[in-house]
Protein backbone atom coordinates (compact mmCIF):
# COMPACT_ATOMS: atom_id res chain seq x y z
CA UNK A 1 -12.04 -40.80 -52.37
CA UNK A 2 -10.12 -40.60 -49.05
CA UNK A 3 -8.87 -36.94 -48.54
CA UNK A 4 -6.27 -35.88 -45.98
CA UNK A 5 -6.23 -32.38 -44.80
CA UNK A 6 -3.25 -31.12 -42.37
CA UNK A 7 -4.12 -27.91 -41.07
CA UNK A 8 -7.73 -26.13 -39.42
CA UNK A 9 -10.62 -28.21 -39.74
CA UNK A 10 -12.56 -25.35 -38.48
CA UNK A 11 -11.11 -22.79 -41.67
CA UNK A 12 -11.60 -26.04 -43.76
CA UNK A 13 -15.43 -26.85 -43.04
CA UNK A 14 -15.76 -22.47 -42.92
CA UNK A 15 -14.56 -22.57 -46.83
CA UNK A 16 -15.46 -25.98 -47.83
CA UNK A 17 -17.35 -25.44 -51.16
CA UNK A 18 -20.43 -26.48 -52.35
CA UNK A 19 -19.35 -28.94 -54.86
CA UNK A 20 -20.85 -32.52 -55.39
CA UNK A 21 -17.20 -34.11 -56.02
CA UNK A 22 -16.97 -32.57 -51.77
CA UNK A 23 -19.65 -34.72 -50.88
CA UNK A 24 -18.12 -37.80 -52.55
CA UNK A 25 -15.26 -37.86 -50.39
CA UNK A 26 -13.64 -38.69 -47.01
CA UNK A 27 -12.06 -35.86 -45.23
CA UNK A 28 -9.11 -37.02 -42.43
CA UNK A 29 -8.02 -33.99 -40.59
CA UNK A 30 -4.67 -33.62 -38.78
CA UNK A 31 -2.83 -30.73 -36.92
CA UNK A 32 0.04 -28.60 -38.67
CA UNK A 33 2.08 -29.91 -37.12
CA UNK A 34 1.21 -33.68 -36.54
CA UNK A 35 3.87 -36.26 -37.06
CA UNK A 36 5.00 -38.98 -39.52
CA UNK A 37 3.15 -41.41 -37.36
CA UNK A 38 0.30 -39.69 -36.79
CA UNK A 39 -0.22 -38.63 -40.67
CA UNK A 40 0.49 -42.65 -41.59
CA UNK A 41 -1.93 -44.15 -38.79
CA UNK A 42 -4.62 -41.53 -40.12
CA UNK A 43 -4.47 -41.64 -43.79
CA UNK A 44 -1.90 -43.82 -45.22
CA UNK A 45 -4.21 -44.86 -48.10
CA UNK A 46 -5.34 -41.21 -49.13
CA UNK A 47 -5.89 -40.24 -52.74
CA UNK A 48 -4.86 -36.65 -52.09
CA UNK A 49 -3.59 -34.42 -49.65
CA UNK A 50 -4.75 -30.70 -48.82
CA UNK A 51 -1.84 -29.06 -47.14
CA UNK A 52 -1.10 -26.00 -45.07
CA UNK A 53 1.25 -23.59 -46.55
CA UNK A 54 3.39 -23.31 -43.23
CA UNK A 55 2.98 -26.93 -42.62
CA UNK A 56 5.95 -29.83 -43.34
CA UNK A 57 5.73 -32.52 -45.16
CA UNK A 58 8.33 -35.13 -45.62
CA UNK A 59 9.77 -37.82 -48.44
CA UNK A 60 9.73 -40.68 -45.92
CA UNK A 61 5.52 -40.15 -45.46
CA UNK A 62 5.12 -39.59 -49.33
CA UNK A 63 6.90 -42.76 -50.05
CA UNK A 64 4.50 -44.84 -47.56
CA UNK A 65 1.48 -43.52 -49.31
CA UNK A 66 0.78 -45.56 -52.04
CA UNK A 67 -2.49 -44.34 -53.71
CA UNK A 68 -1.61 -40.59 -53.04
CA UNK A 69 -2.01 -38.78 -56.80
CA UNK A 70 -1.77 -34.94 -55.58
CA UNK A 71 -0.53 -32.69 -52.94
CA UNK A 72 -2.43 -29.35 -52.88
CA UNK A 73 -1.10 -26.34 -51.02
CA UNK A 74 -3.71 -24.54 -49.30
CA UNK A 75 -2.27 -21.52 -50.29
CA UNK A 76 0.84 -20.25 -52.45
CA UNK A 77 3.75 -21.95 -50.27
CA UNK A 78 5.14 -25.13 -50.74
CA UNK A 79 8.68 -24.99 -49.10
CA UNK A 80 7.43 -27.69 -46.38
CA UNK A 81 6.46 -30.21 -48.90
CA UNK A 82 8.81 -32.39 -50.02
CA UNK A 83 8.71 -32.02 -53.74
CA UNK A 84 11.63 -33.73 -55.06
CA UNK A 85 10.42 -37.30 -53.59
CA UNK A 86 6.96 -36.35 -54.96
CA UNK A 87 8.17 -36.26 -58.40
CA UNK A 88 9.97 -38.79 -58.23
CA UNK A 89 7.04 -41.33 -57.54
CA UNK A 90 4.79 -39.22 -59.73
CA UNK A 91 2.73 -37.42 -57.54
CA UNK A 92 1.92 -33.56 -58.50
CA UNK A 93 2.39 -30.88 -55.48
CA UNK A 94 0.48 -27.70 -56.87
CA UNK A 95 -0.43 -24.11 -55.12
CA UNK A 96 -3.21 -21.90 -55.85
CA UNK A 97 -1.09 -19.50 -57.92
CA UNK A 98 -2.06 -15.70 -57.87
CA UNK A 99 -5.44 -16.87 -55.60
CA UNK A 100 -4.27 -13.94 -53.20
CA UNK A 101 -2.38 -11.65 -54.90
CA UNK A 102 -4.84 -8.56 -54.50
CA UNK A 103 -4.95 -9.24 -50.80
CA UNK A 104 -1.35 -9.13 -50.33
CA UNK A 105 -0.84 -6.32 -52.67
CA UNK A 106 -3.53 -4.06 -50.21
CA UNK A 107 -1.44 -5.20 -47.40
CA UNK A 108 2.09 -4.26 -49.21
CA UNK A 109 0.87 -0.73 -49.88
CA UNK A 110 -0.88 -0.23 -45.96
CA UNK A 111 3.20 -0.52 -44.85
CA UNK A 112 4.62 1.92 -47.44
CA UNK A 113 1.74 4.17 -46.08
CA UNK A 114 1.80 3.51 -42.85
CA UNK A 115 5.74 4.04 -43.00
CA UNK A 116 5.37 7.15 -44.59
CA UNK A 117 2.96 8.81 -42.23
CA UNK A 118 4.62 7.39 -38.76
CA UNK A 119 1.18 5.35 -38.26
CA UNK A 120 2.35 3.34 -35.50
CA UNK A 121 3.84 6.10 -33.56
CA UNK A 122 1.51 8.61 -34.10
CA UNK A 123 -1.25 6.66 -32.44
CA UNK A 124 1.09 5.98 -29.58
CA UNK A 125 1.53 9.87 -29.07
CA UNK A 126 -2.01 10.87 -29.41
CA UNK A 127 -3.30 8.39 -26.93
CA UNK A 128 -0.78 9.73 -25.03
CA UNK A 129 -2.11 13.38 -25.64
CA UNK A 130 0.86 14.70 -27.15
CA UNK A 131 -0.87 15.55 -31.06
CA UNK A 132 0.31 19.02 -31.44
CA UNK A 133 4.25 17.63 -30.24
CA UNK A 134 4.08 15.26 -33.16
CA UNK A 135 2.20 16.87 -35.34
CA UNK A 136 5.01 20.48 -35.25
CA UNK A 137 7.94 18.02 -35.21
CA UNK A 138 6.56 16.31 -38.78
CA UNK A 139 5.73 19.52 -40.12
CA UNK A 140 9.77 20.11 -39.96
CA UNK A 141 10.89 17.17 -40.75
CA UNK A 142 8.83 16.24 -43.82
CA UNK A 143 6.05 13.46 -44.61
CA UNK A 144 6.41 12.33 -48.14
CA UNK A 145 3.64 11.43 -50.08
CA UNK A 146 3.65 7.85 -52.05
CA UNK A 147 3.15 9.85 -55.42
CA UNK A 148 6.76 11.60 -54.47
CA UNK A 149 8.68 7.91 -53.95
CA UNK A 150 10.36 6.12 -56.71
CA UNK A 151 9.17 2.49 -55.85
CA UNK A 152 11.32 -0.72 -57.08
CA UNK A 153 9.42 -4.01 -57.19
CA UNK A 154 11.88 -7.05 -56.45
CA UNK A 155 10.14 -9.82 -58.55
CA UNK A 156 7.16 -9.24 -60.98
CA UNK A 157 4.90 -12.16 -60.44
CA UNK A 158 0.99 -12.32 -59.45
CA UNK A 159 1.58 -10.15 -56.37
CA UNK A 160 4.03 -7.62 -57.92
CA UNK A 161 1.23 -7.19 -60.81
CA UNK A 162 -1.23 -6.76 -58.37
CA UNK A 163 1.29 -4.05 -56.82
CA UNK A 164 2.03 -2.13 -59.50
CA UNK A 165 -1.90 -1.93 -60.47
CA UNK A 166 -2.61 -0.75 -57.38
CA UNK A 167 0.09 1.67 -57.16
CA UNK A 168 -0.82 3.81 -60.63
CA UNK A 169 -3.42 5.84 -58.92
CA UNK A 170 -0.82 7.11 -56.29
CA UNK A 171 1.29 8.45 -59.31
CA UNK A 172 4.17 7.08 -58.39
CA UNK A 173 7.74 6.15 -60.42
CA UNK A 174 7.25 2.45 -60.61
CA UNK A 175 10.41 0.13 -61.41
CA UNK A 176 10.58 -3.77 -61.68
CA UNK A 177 13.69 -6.36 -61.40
CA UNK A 178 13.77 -9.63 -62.20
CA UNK A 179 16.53 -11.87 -64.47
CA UNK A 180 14.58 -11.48 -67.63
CA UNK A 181 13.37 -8.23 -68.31
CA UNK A 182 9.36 -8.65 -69.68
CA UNK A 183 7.34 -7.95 -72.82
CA UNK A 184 7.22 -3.96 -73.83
CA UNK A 185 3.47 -4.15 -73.82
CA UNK A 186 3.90 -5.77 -70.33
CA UNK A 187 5.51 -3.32 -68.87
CA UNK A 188 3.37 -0.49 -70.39
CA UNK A 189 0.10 -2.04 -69.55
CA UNK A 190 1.57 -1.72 -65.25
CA UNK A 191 3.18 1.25 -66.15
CA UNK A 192 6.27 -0.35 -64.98
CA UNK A 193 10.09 0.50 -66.02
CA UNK A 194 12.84 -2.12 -65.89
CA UNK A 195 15.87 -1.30 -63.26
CA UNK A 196 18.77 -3.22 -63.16
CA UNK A 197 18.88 -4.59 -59.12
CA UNK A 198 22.06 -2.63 -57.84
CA UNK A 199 20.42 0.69 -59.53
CA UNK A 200 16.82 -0.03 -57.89
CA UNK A 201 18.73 -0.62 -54.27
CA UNK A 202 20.85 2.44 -54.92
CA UNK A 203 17.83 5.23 -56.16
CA UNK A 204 14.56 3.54 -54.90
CA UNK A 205 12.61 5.15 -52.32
CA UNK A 206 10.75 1.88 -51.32
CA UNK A 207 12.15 -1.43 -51.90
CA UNK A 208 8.92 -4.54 -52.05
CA UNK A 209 10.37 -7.74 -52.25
CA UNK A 210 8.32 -10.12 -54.39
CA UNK A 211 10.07 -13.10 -54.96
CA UNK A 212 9.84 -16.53 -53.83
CA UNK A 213 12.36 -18.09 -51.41
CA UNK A 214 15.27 -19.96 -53.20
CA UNK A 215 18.29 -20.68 -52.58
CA UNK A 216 19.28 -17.88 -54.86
CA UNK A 217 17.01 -15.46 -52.73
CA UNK A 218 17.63 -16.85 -49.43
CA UNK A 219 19.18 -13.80 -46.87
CA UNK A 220 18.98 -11.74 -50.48
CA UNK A 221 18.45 -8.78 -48.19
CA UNK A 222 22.24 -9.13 -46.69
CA UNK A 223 24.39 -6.53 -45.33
CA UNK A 224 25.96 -5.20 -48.72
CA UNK A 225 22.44 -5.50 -50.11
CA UNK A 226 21.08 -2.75 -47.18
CA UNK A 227 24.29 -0.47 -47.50
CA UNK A 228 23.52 0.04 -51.12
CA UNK A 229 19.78 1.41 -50.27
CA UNK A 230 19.45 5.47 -49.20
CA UNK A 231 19.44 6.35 -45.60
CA UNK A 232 15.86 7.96 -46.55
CA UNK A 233 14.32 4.52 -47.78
CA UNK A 234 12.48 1.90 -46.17
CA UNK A 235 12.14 -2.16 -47.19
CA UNK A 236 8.95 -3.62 -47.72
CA UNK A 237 8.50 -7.43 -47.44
CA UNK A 238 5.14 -9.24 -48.03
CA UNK A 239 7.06 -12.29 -49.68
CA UNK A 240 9.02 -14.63 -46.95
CA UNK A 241 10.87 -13.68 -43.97
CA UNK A 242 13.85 -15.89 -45.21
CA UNK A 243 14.65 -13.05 -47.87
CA UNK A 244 15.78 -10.91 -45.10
CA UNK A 245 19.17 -11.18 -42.95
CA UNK A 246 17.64 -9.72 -39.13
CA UNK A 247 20.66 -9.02 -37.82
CA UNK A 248 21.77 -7.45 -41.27
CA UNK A 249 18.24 -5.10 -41.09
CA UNK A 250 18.73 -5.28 -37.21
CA UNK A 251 21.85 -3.19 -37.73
CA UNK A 252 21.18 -1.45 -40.60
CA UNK A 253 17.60 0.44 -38.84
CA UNK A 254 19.83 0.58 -35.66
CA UNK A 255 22.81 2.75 -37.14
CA UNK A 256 20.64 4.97 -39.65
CA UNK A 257 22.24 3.39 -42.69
CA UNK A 258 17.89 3.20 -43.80
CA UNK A 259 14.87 4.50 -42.15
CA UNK A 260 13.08 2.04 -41.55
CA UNK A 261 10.94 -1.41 -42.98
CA UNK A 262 7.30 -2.84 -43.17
CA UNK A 263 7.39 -6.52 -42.40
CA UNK A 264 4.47 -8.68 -43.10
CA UNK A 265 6.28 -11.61 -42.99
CA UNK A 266 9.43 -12.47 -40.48
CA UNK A 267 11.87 -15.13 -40.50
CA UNK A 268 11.30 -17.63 -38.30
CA UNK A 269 8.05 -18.68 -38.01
CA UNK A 270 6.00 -18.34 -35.69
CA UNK A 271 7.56 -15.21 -34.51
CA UNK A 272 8.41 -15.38 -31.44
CA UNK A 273 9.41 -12.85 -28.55
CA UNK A 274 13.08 -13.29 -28.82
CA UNK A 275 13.63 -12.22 -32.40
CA UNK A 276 15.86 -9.75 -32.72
CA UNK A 277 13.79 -7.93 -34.66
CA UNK A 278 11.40 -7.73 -32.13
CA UNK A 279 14.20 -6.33 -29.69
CA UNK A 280 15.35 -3.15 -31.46
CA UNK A 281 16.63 -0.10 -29.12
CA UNK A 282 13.70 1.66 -27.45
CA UNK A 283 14.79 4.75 -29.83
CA UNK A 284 14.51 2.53 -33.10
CA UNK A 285 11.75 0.08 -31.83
CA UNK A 286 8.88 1.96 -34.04
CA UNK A 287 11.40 1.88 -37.22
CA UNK A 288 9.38 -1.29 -38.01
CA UNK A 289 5.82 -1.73 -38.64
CA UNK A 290 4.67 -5.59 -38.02
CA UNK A 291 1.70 -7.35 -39.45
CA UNK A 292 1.31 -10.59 -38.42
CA UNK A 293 1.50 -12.34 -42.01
CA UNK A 294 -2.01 -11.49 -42.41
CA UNK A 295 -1.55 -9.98 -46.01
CA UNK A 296 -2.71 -13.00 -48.48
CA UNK A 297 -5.75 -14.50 -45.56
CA UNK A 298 -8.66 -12.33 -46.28
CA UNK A 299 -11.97 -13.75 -46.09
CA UNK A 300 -12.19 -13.25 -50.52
CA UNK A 301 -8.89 -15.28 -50.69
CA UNK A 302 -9.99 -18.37 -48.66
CA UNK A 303 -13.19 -18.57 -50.72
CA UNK A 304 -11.25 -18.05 -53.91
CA UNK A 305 -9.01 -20.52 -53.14
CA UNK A 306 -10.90 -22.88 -51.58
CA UNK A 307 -12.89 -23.42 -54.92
CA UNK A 308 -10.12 -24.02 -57.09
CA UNK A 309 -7.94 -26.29 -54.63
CA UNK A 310 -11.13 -29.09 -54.10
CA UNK A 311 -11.73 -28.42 -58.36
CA UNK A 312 -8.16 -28.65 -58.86
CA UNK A 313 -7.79 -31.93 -57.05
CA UNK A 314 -10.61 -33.57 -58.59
CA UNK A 315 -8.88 -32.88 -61.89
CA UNK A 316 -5.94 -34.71 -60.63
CA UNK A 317 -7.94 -37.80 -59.42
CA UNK A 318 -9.97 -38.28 -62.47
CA UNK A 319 -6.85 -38.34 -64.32
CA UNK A 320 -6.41 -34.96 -66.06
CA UNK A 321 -3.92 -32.92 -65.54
CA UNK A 322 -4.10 -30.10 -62.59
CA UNK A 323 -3.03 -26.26 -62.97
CA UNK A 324 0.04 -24.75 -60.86
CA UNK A 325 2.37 -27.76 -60.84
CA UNK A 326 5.08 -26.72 -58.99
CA UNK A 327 7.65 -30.18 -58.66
CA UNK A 328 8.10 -30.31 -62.57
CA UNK A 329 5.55 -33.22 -63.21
């Protein structure tokens, strides 16, 4: 079996499993990155391909691979794959569903915190020895405490489970949106309560996005959307960065109209030095805390997912049907 992997080959040999279908095959690496030519000239005939989640893949290289049976996202992403073209010549693009949801739920709840207790800038100030400056000026103005904040989940997947599960020791108010409200016993077991969106934007404390990028959810996080949310609240998003309008939460941190936002994830990427995000007035600049979309990579994830992509492709090319189909095969 001829495998093509676009992305690290160092992160793929660090992970690769210890599984004899592994040692039966032929691993071609390529670059994120790489182009049509280079993917043809170095695997036209692969069975499968193992594919970075930030990494494109287009209909005109699908269609020139004739034995290819399965594309498998490294991760939960698949908006570079072309998926349409795969289904149409019957080839199954899958993700690793829910493989890092407990990673990127830890990293979801560091931002609320870190929001909440001025993390960034109160390591600024106490390297600069100024503690007791901060320190008086909080004990006016307030630190709340997660357990005090009404928290609205935007999506209730893998991630928004993992979340909410997280979030019950904090004794928090925890609400949920999504079209179709869930099972009763779903919602009790999270100790979740269904919120309408425009209510949740309107009386949440902390707004986590959790949905996948669509074009229903594309710039979701618009203008109207931000002037709907308290001046007091802040916008958490571990999901995609193409949820969120910048210049729409550019403006809306700049003139007060919410306090601030925890971004894991910013649109475009890689983030780069012009984003206007990245550019904020020197008196708003520490209104956002930045992590570098580290939230779903943790050493547990790779492993986890790791196993299941190689186990999930040899499913595929011994002609049984994988898990996580995500083209509608």
């Amino acid at each position: 079996m001829k495998i093509l992997i676009i992305g690290s080959e160092d992160r793929y040999q660090k992970y690769l499993p210890d599984l004899e279908f592994v040692r039966q095959t032929t691993m071609i690496f390529c670059p994120r990155g790489a182009s049509e030519e280079e993917l043809l000239r170095a695997a036209q005939h692969a069975d499968a391909i193992f594919i970075d989640p930030m990494a494109r893949l287009s209909g005109n290289v699908i269609r020139q691979m004739p034995k290819l049976k399965i594309i498998q996202s490294e991760g939960v992403g698949f908006n570079g794959i072309d998926c349409q073209t795969a289904k149409e010549k019957g080839i199954y693009v899958c993700n690793c569903k829910g493989a890092n949801a407990g990673a990127v739920a830890e990293q979801a709840i560091l931002l609320m915190l870190a929001l909440l207790r001025s993390t960034i800038t109160g390591d600024r100030i106490e390297r600069e020895g100024r503690q007791m400056e901060m320190k008086e000026r909080l004990m006016y103005e307030g630190i709340a405490e997660l357990g005090d904040c009404k928290i609205g989940l935007i999506g209730f997947g893998d991630i928004a489970k993992a979340t909410a599960k997280r979030l019950q020791p904090f004794e928090c108010e925890i609400f949920y949106y999504t079209k179709s409200r869930k099972p009763q016993e779903l919602e009790e077991n999270y100790h979740v309560s269904y919120i309408e969106l425009d209510e949740m934007i309107r009386t949440c404390d902390i707004i986590s996005l959790h949905c996948p990028v669509t074009p229903e959810t594309a710039g979701m996080v618009n203008a109207e959307f931000l002037s709907k949310m308290k001046a007091n609240s802040y916008l958490i998003n571990t999901a995609r960065g193409d949820i969120v309008d910048n210049q729409a939460l550019y403006d809306a941190i700049v003139t007060g109209k919410i306090r601030g936002a925890g971004l894991d994830s910013v649109y475009p990427e890689p983030t780069t030095r012009n984003n206007i995000l990245l550019n904020l007035p020197e008196k708003c600049k520490e209104h956002i805390t930045f992590s570098p979309h580290i939230g779903g990579i943790t050493t547990s994830y790779f492993r986890r997912a790791h196993v299941f992509n190689w186990s999930n492709v040899e499913t595929a090319l011994n002609g049984g049907r994988p898990k996580f189909i995500v083209n509608g095969l």
